[in-house]
N, C-alpha and C. Protein backbone atom coordinates (compact mmCIF):
# COMPACT_ATOMS: atom_id res chain seq x y z
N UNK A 1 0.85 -1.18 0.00
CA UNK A 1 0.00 0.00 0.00
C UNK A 1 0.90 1.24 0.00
N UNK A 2 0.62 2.17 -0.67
CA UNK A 2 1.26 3.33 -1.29
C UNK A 2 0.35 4.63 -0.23
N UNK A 3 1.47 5.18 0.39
CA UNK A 3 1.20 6.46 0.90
C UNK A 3 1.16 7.88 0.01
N UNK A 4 -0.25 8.48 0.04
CA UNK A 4 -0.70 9.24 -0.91
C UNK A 4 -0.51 10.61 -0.78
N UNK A 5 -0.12 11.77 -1.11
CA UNK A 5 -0.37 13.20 -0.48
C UNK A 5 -0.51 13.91 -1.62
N UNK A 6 -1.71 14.62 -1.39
CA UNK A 6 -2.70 15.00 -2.34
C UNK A 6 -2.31 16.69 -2.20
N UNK A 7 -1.60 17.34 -3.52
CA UNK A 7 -1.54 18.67 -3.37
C UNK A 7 -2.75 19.54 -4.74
N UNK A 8 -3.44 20.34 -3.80
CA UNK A 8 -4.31 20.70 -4.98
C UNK A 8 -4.90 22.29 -4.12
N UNK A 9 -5.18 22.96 -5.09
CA UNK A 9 -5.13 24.47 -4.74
C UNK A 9 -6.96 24.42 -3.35
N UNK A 10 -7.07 25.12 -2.59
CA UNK A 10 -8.24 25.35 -1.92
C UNK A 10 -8.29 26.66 -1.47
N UNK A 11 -7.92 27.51 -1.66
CA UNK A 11 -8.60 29.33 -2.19
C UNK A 11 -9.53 29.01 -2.58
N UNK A 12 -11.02 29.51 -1.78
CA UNK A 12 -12.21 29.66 -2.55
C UNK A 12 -12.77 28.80 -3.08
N UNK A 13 -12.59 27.28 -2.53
CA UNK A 13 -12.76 26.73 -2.04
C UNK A 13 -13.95 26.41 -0.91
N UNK A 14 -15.50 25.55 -1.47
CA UNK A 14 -15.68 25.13 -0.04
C UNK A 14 -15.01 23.64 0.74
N UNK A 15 -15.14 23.57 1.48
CA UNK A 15 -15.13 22.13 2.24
C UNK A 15 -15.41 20.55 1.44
N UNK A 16 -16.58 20.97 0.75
CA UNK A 16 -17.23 20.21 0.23
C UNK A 16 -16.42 20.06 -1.38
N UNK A 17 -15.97 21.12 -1.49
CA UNK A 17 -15.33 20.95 -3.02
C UNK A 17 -14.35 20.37 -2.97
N UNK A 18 -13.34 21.13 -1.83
CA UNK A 18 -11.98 20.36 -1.60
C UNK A 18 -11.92 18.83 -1.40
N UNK A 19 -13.09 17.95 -0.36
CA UNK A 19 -13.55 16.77 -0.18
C UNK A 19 -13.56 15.88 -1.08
N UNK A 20 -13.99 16.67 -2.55
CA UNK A 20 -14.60 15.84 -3.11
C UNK A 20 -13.59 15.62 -4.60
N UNK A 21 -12.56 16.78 -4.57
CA UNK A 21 -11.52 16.63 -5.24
C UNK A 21 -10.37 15.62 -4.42
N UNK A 22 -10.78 15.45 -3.28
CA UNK A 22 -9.38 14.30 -2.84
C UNK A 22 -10.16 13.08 -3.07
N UNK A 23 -11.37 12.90 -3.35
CA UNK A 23 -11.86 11.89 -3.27
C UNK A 23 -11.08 10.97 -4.71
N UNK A 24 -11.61 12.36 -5.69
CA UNK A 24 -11.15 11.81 -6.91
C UNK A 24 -9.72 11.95 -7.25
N UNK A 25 -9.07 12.46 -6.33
CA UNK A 25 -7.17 11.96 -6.59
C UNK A 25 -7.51 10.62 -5.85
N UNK A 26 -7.92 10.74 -4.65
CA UNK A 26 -7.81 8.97 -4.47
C UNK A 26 -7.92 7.28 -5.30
N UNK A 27 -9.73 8.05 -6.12
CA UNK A 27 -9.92 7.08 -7.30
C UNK A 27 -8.83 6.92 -8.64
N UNK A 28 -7.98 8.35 -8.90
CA UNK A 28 -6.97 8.23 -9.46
C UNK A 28 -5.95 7.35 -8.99
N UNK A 29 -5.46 7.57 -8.05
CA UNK A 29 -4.36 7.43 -7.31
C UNK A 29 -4.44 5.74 -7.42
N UNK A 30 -5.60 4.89 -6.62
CA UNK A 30 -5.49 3.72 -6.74
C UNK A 30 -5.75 2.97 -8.47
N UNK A 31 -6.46 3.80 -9.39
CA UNK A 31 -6.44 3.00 -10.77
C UNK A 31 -4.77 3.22 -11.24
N UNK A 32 -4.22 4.09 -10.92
CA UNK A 32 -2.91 4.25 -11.30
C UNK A 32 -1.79 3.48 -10.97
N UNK A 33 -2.06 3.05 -9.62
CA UNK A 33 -1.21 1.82 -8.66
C UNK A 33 -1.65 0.86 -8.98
N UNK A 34 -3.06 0.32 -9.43
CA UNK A 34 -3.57 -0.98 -9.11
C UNK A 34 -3.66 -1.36 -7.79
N UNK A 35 -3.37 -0.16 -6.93
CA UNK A 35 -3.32 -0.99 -5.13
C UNK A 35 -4.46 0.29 -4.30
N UNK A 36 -4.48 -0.07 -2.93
CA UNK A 36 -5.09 0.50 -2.20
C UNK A 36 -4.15 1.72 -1.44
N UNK A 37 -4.53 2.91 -1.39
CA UNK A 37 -3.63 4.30 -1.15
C UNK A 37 -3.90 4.37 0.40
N UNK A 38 -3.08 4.55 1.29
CA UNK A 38 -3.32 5.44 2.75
C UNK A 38 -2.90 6.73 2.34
N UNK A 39 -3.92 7.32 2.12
CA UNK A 39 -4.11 8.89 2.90
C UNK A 39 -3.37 10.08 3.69
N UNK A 40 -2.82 10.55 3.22
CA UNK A 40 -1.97 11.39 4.10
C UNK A 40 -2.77 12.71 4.12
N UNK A 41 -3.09 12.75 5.65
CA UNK A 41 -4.36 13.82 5.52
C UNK A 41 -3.74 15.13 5.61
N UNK A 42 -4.18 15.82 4.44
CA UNK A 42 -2.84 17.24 3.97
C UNK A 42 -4.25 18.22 4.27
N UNK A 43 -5.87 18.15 4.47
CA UNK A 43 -6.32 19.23 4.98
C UNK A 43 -6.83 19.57 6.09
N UNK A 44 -6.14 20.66 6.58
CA UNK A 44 -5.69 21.10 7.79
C UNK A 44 -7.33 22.19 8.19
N UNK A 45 -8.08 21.01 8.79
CA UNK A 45 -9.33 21.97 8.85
C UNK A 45 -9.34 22.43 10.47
N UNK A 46 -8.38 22.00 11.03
CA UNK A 46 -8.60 22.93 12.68
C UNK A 46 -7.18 23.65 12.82
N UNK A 47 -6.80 24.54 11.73
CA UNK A 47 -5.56 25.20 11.48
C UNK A 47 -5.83 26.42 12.57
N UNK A 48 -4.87 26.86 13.13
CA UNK A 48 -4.84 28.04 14.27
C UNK A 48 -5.67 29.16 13.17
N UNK A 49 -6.66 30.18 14.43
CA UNK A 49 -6.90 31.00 13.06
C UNK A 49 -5.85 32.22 11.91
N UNK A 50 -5.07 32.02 12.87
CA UNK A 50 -4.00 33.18 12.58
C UNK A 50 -2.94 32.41 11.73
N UNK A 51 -2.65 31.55 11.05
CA UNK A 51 -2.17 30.77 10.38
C UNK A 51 -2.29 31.17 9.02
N UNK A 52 -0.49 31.38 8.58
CA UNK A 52 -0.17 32.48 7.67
C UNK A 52 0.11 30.87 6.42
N UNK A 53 0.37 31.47 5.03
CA UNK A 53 0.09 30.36 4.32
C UNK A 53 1.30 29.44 4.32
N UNK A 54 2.55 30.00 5.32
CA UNK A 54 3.46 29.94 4.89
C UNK A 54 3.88 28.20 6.16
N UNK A 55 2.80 28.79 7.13
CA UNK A 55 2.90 27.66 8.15
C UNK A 55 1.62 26.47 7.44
N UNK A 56 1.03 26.64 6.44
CA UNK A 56 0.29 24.99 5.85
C UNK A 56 1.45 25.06 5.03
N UNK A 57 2.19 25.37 4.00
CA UNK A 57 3.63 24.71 3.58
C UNK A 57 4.20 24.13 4.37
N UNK A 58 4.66 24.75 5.13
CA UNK A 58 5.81 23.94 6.40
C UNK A 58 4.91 22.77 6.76
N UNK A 59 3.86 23.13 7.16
CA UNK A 59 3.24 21.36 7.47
C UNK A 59 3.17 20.21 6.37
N UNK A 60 2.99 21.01 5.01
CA UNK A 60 2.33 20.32 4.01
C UNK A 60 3.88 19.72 3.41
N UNK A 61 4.99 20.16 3.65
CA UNK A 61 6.25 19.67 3.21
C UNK A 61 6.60 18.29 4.25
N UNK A 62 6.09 18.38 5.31
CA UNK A 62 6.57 17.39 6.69
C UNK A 62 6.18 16.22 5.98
N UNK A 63 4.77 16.61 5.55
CA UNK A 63 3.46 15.39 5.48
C UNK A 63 4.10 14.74 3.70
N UNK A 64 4.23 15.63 3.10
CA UNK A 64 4.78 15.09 2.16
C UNK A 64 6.13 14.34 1.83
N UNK A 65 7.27 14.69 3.22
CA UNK A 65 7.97 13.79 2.97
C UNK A 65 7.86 12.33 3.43
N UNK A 66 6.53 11.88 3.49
CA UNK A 66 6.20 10.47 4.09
C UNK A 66 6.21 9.78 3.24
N UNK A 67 5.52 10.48 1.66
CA UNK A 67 4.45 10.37 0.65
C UNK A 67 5.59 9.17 0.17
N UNK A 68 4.65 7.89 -0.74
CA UNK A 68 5.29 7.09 -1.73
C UNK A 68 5.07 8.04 -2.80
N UNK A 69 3.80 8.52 -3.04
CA UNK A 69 3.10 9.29 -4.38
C UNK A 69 3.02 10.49 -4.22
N UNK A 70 2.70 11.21 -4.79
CA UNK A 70 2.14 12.87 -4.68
C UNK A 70 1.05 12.67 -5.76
N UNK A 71 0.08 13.44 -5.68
CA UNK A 71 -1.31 13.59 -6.49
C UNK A 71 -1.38 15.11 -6.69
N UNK A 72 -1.05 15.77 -7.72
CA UNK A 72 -1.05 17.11 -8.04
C UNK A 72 -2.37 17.64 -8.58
N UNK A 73 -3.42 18.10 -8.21
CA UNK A 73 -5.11 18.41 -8.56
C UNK A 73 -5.04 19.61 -9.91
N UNK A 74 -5.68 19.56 -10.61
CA UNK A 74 -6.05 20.30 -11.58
C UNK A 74 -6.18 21.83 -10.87
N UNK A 75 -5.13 22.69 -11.74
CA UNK A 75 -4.98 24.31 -11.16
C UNK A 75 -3.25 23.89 -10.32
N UNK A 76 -2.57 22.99 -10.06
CA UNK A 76 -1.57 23.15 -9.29
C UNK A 76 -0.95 24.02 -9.60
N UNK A 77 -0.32 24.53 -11.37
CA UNK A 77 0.53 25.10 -11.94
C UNK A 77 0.24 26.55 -11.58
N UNK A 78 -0.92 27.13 -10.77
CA UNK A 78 -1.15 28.41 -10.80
C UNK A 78 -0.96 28.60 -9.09
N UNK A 79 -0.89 27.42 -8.39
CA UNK A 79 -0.63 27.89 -7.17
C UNK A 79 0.68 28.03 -6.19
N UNK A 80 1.50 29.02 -5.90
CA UNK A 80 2.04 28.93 -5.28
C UNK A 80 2.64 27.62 -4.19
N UNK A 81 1.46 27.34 -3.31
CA UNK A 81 2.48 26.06 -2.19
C UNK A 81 2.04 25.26 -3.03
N UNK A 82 1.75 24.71 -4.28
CA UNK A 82 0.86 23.67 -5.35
C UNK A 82 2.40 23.31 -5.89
N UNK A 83 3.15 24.54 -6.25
CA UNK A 83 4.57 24.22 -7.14
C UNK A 83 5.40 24.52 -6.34
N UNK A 84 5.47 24.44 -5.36
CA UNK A 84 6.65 24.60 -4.24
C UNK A 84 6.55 23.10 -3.93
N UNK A 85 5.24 22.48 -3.79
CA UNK A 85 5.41 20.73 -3.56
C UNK A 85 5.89 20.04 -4.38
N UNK A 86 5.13 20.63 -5.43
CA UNK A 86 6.22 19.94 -6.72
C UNK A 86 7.31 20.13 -6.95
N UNK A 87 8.03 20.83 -6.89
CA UNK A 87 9.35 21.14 -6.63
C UNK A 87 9.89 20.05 -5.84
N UNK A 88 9.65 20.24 -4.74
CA UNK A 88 10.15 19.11 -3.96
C UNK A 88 9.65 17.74 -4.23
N UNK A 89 9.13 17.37 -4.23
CA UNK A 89 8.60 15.89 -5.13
C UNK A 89 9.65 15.16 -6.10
N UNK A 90 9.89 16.32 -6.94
CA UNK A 90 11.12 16.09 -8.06
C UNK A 90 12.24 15.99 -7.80
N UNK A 91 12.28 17.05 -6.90
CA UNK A 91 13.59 16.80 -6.39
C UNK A 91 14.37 15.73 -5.13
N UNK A 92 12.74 15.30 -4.63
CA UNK A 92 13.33 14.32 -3.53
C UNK A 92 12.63 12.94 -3.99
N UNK A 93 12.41 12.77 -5.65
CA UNK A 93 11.83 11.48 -6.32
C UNK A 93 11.38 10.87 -5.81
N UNK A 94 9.69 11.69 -5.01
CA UNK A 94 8.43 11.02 -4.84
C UNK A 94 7.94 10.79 -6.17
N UNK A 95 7.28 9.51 -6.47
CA UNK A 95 6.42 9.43 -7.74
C UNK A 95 5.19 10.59 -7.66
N UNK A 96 4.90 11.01 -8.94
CA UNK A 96 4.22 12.01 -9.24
C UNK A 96 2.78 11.46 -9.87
N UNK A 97 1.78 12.03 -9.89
CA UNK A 97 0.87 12.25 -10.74
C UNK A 97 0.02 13.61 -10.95
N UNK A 98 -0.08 13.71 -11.96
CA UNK A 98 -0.13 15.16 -12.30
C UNK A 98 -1.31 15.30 -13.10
């Protein structure tokens, strides 16, 4: 089983949208493996309120260096911490999907 971490933009964003876009990196994620994915839960819904974007990177880099995979969501290329993960992904040859 392949550890999953799902980077995908959530600006404007509800709850329900973001939910339902990890749902479908997940259904990706496992037709792509042929296996069953654990979850690396990358949204941070009881984040301090004062929580600048710069501290969900720093978390979202921790969580991602667990990752077997990375799952990059449609819009990554326009987001800031979206291509800062990718960046690192490449450079620390987590498998990608994009």
């Amino acid at each position: 089983m392949k550890k999953l971490f799902i980077s995908q933009p959530m600006r404007g964003k509800t709850d329900e949208e973001i939910l339902i876009e990890r749902q479908t990196a997940i259904n990706v994620a496992k037709d792509i493996t042929g296996e069953e994915v654990e979850v690396i839960d990358s949204f941070f819904q009881n984040a301090p309120v004062d929580a600048k974007p710069l501290w969900f990177l720093g978390k979202s880099l921790e969580l991602l260096a667990t990752a077997d995979i990375a799952y990059f969501a449609p819009g990554w290329k326009e987001t800031r911490g979206c291509r800062i993960e990718h960046e690192c992904a490449v450079e620390y040859g987590i498998d990608r999907i994009e």
